[in-house]
N, C-alpha and C. Protein backbone atom coordinates (compact mmCIF):
# COMPACT_ATOMS: atom_id res chain seq x y z
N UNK A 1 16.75 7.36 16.10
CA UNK A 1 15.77 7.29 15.02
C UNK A 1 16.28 6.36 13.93
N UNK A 2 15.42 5.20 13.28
CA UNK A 2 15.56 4.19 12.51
C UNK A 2 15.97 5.23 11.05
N UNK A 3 16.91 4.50 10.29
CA UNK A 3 17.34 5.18 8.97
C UNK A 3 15.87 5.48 8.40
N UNK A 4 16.00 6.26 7.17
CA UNK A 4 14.88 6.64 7.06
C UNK A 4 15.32 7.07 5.10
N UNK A 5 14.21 6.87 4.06
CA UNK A 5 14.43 7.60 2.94
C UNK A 5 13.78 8.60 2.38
N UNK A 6 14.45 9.76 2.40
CA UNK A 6 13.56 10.82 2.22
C UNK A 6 13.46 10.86 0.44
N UNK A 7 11.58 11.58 0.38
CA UNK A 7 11.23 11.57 -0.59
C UNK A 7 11.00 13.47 -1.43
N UNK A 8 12.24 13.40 -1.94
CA UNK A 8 12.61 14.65 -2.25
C UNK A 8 10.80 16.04 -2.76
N UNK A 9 10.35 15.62 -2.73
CA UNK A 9 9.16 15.85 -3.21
C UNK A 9 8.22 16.58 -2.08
N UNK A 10 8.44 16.25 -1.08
CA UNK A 10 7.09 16.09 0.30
C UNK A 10 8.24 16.52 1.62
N UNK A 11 9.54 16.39 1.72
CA UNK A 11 10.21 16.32 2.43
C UNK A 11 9.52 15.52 3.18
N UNK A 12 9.16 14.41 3.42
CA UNK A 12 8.65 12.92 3.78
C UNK A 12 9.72 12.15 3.84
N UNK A 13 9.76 11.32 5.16
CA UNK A 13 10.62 10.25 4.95
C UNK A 13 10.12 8.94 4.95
N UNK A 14 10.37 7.75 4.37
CA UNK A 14 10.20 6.45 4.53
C UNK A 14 11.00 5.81 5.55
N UNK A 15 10.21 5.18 6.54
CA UNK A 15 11.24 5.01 7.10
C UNK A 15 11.79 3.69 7.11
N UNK A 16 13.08 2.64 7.19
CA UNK A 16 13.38 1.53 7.06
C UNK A 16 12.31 0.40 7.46
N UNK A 17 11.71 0.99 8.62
CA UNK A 17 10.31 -0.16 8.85
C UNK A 17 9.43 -0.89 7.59
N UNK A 18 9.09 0.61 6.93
CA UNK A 18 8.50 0.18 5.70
C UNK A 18 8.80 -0.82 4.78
N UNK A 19 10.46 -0.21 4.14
CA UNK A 19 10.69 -1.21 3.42
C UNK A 19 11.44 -2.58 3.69
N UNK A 20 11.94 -2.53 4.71
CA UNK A 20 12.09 -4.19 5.87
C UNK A 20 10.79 -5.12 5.37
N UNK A 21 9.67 -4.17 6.09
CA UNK A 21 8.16 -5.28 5.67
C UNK A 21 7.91 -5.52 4.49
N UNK A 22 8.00 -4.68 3.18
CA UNK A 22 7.67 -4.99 1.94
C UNK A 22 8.30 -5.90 1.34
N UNK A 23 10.18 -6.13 2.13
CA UNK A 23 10.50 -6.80 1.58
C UNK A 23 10.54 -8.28 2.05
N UNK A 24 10.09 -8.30 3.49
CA UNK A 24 9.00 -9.75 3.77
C UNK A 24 8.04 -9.91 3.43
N UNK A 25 7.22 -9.36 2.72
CA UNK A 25 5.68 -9.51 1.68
C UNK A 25 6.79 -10.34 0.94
N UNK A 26 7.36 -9.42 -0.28
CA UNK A 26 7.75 -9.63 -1.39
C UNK A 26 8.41 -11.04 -1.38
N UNK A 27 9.38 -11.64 -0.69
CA UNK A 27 10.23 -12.33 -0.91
C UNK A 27 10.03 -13.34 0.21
N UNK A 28 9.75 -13.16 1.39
CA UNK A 28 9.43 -14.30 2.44
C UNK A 28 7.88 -14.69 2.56
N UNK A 29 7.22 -13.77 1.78
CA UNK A 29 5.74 -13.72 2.53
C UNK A 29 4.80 -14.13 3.51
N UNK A 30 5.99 -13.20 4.29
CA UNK A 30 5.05 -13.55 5.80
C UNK A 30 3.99 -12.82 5.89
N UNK A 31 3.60 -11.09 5.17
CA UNK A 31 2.45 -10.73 5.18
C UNK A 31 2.12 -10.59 4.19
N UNK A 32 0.19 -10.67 4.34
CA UNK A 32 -0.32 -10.71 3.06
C UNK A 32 -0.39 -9.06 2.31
N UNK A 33 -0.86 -8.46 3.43
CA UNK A 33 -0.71 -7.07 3.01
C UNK A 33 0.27 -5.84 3.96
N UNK A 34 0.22 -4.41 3.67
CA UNK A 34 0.64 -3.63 4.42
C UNK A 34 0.23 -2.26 4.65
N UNK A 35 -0.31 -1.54 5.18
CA UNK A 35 -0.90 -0.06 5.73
C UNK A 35 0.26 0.57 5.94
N UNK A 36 0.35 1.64 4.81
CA UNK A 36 1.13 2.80 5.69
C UNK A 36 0.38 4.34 5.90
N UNK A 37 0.89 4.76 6.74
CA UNK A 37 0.32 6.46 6.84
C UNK A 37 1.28 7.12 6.82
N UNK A 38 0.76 8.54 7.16
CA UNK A 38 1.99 9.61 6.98
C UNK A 38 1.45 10.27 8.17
N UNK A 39 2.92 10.39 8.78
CA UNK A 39 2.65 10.91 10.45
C UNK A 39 2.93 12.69 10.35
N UNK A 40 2.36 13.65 10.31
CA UNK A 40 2.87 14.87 9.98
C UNK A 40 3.23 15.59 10.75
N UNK A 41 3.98 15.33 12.03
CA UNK A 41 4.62 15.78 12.64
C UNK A 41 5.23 15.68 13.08
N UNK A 42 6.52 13.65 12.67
CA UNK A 42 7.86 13.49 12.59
C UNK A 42 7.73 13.86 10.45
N UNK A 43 6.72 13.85 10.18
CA UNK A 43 7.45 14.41 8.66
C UNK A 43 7.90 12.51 8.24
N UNK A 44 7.15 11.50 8.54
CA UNK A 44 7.63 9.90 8.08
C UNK A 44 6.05 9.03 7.61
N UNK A 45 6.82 8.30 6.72
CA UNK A 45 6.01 7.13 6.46
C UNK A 45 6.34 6.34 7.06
N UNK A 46 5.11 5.61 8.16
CA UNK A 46 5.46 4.41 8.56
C UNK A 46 4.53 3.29 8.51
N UNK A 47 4.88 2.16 8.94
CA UNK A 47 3.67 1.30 9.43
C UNK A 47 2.45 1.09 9.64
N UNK A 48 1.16 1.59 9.53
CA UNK A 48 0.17 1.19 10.40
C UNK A 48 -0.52 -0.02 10.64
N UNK A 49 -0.55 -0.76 9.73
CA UNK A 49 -0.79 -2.30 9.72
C UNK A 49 -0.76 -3.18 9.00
N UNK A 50 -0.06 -4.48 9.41
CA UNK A 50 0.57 -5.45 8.51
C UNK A 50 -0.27 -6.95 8.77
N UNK A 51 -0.85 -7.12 7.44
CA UNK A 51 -1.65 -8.56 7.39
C UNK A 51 -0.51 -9.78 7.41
N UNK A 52 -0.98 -10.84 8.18
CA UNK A 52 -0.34 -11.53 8.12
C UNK A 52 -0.64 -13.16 6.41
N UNK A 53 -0.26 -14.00 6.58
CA UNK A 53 -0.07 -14.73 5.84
C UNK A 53 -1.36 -15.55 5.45
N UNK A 54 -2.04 -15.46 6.73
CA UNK A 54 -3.63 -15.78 6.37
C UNK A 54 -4.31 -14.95 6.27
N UNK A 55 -4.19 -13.86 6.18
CA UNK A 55 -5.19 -12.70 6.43
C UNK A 55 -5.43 -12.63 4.76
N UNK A 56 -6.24 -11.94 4.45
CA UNK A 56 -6.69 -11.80 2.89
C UNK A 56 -7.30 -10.23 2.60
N UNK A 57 -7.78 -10.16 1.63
CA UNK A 57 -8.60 -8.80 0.63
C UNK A 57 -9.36 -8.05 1.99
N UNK A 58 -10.51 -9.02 2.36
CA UNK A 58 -11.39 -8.55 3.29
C UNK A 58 -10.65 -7.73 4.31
N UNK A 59 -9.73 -8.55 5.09
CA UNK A 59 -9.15 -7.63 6.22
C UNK A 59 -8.29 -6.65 5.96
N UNK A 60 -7.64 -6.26 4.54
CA UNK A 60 -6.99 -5.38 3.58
C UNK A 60 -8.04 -3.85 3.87
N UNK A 61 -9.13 -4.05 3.23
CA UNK A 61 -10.01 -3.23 3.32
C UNK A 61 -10.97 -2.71 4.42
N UNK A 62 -10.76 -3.42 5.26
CA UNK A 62 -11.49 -3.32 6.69
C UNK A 62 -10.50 -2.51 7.53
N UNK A 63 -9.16 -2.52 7.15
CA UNK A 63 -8.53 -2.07 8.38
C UNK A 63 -7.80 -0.18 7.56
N UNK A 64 -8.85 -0.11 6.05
CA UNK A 64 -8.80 1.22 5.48
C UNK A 64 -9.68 2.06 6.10
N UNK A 65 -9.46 3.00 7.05
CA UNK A 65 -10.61 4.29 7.38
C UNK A 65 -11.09 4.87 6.63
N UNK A 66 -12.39 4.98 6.98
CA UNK A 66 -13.56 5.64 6.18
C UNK A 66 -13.53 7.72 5.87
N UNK A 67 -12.47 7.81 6.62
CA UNK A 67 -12.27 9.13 6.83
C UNK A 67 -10.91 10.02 6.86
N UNK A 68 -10.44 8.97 6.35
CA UNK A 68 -8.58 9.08 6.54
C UNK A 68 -7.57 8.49 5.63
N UNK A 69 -6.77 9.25 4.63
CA UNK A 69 -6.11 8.17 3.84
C UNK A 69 -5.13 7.31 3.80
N UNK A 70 -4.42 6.57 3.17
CA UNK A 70 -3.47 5.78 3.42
C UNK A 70 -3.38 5.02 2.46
N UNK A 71 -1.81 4.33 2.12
CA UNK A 71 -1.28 3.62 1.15
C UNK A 71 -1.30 2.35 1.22
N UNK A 72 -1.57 1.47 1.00
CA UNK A 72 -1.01 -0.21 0.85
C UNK A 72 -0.63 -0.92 0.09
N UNK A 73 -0.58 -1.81 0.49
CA UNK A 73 -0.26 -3.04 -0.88
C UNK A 73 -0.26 -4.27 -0.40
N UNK A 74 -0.30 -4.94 -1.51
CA UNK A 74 -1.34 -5.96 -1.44
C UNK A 74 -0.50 -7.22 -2.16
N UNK A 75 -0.57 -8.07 -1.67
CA UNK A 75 -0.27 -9.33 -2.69
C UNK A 75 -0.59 -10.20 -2.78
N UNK A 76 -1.06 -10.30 -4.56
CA UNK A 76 -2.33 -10.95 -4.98
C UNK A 76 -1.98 -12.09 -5.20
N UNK A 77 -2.83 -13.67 -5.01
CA UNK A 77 -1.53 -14.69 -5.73
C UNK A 77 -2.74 -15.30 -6.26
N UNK A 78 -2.49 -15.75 -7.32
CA UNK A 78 -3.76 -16.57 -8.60
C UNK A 78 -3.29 -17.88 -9.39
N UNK A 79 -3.77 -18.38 -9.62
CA UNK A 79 -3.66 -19.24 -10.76
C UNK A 79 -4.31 -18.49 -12.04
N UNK A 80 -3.23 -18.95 -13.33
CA UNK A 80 -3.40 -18.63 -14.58
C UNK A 80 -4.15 -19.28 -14.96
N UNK A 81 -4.53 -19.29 -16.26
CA UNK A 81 -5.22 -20.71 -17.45
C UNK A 81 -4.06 -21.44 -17.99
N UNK A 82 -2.65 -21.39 -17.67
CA UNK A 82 -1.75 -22.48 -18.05
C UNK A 82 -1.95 -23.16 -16.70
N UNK A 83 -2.61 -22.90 -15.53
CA UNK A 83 -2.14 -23.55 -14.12
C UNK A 83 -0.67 -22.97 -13.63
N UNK A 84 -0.59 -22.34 -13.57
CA UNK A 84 0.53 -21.41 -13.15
C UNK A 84 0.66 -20.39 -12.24
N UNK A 85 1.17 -20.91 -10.98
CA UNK A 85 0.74 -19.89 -9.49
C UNK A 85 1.89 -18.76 -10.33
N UNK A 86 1.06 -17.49 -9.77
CA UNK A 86 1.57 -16.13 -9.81
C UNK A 86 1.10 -15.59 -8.57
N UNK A 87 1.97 -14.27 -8.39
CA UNK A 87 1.73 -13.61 -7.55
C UNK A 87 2.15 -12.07 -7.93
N UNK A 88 1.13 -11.24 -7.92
CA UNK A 88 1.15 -9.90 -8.56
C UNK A 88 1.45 -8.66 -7.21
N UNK A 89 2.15 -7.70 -6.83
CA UNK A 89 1.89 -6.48 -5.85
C UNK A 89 1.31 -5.60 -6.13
N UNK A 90 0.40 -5.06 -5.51
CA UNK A 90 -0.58 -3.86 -5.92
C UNK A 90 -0.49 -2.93 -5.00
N UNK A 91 0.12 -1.60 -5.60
CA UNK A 91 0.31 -0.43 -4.91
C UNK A 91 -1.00 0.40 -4.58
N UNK A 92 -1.75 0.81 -3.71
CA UNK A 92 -3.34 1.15 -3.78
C UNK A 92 -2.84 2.37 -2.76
N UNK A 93 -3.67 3.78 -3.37
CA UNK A 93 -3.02 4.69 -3.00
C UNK A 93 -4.92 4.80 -2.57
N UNK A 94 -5.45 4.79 -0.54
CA UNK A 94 -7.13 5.34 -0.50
C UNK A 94 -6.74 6.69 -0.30
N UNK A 95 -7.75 7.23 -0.89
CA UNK A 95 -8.15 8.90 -0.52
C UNK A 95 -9.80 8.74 -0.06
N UNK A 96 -10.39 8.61 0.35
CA UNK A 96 -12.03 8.71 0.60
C UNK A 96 -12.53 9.88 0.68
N UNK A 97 -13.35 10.07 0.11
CA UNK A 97 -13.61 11.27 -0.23
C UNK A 97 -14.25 12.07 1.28
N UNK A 98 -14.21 11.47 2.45
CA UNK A 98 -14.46 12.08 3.94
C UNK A 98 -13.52 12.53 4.42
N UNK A 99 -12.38 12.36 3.63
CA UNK A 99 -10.70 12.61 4.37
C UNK A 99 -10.65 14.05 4.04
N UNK A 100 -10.17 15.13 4.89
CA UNK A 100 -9.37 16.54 4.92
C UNK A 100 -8.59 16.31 3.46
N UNK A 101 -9.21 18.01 2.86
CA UNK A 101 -8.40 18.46 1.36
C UNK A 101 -6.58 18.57 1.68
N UNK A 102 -6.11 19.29 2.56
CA UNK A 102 -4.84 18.85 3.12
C UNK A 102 -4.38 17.95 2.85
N UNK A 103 -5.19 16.64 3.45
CA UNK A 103 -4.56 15.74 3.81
C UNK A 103 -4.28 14.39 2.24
N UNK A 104 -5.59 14.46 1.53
CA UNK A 104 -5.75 14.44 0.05
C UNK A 104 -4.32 14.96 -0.55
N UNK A 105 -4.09 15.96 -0.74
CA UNK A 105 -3.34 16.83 -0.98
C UNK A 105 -1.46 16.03 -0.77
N UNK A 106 -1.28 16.20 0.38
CA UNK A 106 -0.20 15.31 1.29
C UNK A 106 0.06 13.98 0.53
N UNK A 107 -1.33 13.34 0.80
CA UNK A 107 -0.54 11.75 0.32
C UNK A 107 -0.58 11.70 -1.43
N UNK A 108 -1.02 12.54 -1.90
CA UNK A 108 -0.85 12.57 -3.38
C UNK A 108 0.34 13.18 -3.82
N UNK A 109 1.07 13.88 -3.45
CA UNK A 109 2.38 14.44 -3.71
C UNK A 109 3.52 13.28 -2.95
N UNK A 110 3.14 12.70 -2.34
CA UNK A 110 3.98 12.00 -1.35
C UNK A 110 4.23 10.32 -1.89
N UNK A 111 3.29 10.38 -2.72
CA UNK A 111 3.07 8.77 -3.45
C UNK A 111 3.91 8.15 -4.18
N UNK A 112 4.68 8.91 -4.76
CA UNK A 112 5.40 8.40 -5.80
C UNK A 112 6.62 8.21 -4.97
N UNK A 113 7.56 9.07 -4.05
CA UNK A 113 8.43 8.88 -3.54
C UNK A 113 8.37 7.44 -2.45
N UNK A 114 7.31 6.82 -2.20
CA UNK A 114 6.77 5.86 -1.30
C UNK A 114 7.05 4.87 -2.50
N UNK A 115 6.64 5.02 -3.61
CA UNK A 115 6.31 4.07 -4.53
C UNK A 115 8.05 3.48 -4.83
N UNK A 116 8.71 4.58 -5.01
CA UNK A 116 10.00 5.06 -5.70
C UNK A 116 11.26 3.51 -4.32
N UNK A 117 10.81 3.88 -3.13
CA UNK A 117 11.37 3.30 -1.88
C UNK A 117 11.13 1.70 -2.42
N UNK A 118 9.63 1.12 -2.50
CA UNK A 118 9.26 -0.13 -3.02
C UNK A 118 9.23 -0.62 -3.88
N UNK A 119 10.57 -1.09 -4.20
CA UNK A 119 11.18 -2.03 -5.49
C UNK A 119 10.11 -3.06 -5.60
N UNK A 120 9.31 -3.24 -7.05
CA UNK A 120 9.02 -4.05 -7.32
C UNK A 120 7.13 -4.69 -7.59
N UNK A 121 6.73 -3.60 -7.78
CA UNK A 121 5.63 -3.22 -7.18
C UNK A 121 4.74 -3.21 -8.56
N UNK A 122 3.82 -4.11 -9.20
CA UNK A 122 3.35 -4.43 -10.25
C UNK A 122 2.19 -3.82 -10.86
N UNK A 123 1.45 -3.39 -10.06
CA UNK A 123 0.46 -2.53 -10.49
C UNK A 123 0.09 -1.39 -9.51
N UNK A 124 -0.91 -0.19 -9.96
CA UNK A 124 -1.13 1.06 -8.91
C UNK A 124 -2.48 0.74 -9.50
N UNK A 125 -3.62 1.39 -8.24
CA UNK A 125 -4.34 1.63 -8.33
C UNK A 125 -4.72 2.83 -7.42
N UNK A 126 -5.86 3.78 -7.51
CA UNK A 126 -6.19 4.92 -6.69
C UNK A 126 -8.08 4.76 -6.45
N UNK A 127 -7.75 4.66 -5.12
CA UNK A 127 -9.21 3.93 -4.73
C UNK A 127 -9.78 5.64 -3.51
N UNK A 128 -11.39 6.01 -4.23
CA UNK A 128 -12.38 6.77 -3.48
C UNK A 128 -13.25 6.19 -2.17
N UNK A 129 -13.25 5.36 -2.82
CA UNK A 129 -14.33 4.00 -2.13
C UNK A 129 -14.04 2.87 -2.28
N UNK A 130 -14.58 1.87 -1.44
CA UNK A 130 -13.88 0.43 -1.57
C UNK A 130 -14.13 -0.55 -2.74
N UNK A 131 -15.53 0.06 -3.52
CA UNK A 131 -15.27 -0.13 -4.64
C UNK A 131 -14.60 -0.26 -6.06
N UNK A 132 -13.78 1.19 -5.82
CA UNK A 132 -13.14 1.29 -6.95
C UNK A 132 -11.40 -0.05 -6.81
N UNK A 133 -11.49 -0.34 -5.52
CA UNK A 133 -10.47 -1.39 -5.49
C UNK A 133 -10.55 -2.66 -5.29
N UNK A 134 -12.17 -3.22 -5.96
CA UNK A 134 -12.55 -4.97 -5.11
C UNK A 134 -11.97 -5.55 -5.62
N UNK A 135 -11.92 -6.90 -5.28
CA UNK A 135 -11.51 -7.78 -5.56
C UNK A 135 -11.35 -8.29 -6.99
N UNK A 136 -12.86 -8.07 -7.59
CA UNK A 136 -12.80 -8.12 -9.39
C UNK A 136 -12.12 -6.99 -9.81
N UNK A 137 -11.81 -5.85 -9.22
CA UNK A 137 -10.89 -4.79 -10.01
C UNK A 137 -9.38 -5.45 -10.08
N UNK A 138 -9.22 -6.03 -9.15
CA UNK A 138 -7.86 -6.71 -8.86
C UNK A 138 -7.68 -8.00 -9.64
N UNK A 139 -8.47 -8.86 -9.69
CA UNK A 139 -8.16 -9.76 -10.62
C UNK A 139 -8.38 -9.56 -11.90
N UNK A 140 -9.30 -8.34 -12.12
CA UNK A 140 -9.41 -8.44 -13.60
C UNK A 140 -7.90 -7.45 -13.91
N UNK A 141 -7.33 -6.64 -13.18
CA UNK A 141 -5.77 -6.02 -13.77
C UNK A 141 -4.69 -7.52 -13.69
N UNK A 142 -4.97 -7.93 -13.04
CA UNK A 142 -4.03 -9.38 -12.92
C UNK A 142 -3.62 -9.76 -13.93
N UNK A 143 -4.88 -10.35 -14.56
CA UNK A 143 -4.80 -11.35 -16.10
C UNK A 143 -3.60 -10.96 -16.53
């Protein structure tokens, strides 16, 4: 079994997969985004899907279930009004409101220790619907 960091909180572990990939978002950016879930019966956060370098917002949100929650993040990259490429990470914690109270429950106690693993991580948001996380929610926290 891959090292793993447990999140004193959830007895949840992260497991090295996770933060390996965040830290190719972050610093190599080979992906644009990243899906994790919580598997509840090794008790781990892992993987579920990683955008690659062309992939964008749209396929971010397309590959969120309508019935099931899960964590990602995202990295946003913009131009300022000085002309100045930035690039912001956005921690987006979905709950949809079709997902099991349990399971609601689970990834909300479990969030912060996930958060705690991913150095570096610029903004949170907590999305019901895919609304509450579009694209103008995201650029307008950017600015």
């Amino acid at each position: 079994m891959a090292m793993a960091f447990k999140m004193a909180t959830t007895g949840m572990w992260v497991t090295d997969e996770c933060k390996t990939s965040f830290m190719e978002m972050k610093w190599k950016k080979v992906h644009r985004f990243i899906v994790f879930k919580i598997d509840e019966a090794s008790r781990l956060v892992t993987v579920d899907k990683v955008g690659g370098p062309g992939e964008g917002y749209d396929e971010l949100a397309a590959s969120l279930p309508t019935d099931d929650c899960r964590y990602a993040v995202f990295d946003y990259d913009f131009v300022t009004t000085d002309n100045c490429k930035k690039s912001k990470i956005f921690f987006i914690s979905w709950s949809p409101s079709a997902s099991r109270i349990r399971e609601k429950m689970l990834y909300a106690t479990s969030k912060e220790g996930l958060r705690r693993a991913l150095e570096g991580i610029h903004y949170d948001m907590q999305a019901t619907d895919p609304t509450e996380m579009g694209m103008d929610v995201i650029k307008d926290r950017a600015k």
